[in-house]
Protein backbone atom coordinates (compact mmCIF):
# COMPACT_ATOMS: atom_id res chain seq x y z
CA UNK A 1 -11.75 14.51 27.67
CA UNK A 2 -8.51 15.84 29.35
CA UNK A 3 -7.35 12.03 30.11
CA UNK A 4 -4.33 10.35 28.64
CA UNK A 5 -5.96 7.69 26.85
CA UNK A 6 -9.96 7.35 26.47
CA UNK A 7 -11.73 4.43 25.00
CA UNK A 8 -14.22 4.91 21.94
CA UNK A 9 -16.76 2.29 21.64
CA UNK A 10 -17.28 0.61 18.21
CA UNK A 11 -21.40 1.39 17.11
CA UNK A 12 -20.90 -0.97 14.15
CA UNK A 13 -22.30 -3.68 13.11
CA UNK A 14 -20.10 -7.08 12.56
CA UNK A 15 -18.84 -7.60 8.88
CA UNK A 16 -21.27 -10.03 7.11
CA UNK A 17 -20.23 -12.23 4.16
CA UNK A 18 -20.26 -8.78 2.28
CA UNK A 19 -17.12 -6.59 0.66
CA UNK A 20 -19.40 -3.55 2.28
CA UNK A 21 -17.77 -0.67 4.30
CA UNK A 22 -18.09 -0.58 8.10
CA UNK A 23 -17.44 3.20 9.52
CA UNK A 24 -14.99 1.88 12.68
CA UNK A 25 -14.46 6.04 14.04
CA UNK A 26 -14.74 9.48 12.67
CA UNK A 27 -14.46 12.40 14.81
CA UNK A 28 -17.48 14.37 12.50
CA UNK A 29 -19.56 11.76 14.65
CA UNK A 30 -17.74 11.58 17.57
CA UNK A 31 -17.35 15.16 18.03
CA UNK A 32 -19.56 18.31 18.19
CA UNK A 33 -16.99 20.75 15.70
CA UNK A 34 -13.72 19.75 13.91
CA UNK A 35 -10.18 20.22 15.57
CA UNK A 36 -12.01 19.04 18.69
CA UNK A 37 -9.30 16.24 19.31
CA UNK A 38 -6.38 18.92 19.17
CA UNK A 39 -8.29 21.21 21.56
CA UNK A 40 -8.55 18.22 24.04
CA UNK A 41 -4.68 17.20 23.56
CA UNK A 42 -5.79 13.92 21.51
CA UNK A 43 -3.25 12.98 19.07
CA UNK A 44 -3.58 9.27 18.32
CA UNK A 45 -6.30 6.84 17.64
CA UNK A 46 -5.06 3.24 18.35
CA UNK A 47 -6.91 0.38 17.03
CA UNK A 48 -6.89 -3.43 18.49
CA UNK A 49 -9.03 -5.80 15.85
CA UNK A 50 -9.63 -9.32 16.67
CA UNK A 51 -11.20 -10.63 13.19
CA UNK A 52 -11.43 -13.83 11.73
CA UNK A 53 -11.48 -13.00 7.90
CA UNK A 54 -9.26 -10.54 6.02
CA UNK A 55 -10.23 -6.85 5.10
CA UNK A 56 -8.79 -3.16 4.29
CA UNK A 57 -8.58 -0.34 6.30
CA UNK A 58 -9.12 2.93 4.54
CA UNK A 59 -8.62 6.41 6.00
CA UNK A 60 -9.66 9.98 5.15
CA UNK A 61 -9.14 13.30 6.37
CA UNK A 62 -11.63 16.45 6.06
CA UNK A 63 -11.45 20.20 6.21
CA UNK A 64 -15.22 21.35 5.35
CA UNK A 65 -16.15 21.43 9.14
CA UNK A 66 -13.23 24.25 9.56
CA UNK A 67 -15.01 26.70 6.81
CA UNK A 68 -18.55 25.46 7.60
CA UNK A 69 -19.61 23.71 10.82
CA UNK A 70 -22.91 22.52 9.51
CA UNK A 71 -21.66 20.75 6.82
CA UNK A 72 -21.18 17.46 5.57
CA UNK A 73 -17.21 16.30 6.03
CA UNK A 74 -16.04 15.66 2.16
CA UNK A 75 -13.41 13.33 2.63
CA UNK A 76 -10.18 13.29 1.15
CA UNK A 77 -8.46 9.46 1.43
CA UNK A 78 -5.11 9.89 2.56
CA UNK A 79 -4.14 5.90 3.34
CA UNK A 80 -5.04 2.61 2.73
CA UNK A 81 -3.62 -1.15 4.09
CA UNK A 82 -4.48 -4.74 3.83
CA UNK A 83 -5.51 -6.01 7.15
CA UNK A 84 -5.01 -10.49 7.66
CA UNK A 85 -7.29 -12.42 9.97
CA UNK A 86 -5.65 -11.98 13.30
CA UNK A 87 -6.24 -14.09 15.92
CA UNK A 88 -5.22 -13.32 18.31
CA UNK A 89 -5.37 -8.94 17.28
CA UNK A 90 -4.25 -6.57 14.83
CA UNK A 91 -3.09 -3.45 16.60
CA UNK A 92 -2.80 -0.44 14.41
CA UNK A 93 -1.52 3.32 15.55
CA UNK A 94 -2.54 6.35 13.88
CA UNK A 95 -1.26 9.62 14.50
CA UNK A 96 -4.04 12.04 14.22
CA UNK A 97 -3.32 15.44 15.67
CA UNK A 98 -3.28 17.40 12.28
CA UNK A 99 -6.81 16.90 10.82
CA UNK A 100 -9.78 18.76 11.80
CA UNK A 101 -11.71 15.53 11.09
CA UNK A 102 -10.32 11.93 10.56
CA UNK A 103 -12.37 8.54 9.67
CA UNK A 104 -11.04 5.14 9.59
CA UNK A 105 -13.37 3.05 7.60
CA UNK A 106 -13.33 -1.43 7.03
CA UNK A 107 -13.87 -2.51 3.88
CA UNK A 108 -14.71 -6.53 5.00
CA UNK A 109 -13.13 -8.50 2.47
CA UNK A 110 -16.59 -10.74 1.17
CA UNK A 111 -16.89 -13.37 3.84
CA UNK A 112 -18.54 -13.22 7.36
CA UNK A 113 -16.68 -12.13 10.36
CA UNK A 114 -17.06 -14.89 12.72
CA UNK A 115 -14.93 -13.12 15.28
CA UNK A 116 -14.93 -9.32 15.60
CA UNK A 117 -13.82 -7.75 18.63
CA UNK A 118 -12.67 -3.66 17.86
CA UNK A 119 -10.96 -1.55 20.42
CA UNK A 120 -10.64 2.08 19.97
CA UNK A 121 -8.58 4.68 21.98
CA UNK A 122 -7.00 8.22 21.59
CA UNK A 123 -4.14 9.20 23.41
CA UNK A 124 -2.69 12.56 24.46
CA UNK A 125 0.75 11.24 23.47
CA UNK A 126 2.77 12.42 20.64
CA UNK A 127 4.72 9.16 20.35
CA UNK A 128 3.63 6.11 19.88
CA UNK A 129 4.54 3.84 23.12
CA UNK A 130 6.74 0.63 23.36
């Protein structure tokens, strides 16, 4: 994982006509130990949504896998936006470098996501690009 930019693949299921939460990334499952991004020069996870009905993003940060690997990441919510319907995308940037362990959670906002397309990425660069 010593690339510029690698792709994560969404595991999630598409947003039903719920208001339930949809886990889009978290590096507790992504990765085998926390700070694992920062040791492989990964310091932003950009997001491209394609969804038909609005929703909130949530996201968290965690520091229980520093003190004990084993355990469960108790997550501290450090942000939270309103995302619209987007066709065509929503692109999102999130600078991640500082957390031993990050999630970014969708909370679908009650109705059925009749088009939801999510791209993931981290990038080894600092600033966003243009």
């Amino acid at each position: 994982m010593s690339a510029e930019t690698t792709t994560i693949t969404y595991q999630g299921a598409t947003p039903g006509a719920d208001a339930n939460t949809y886990v889009m990334f978290s590096t507790a499952v992504a990765f085998p130990s926390a700070n694992y991004m920062a040791m492989n020069r990964m310091k932003r996870l950009q997001v491209g949504l394609s969804n038909s009905q609005p929703g909130t993003y949530n996201w968290y940060k965690s520091n229980t896998r520093l003190t004990n690997p084993s355990a469960t990441p108790v997550w501290t919510l450090i942000g939270t936006r309103a995302v619209v319907a987007a066709p065509p995308e929503n692109t999102d940037d999130f600078l991640i470098e500082e957390y031993a362990d990050f999630k970014l959670e969708w909370v679908n906002g009650g109705a059925a996501q009749a088009t939801w397309v999510v791209n993931l990425a981290l990038s080894g660069e600092r600033v966003k690009g243009t």
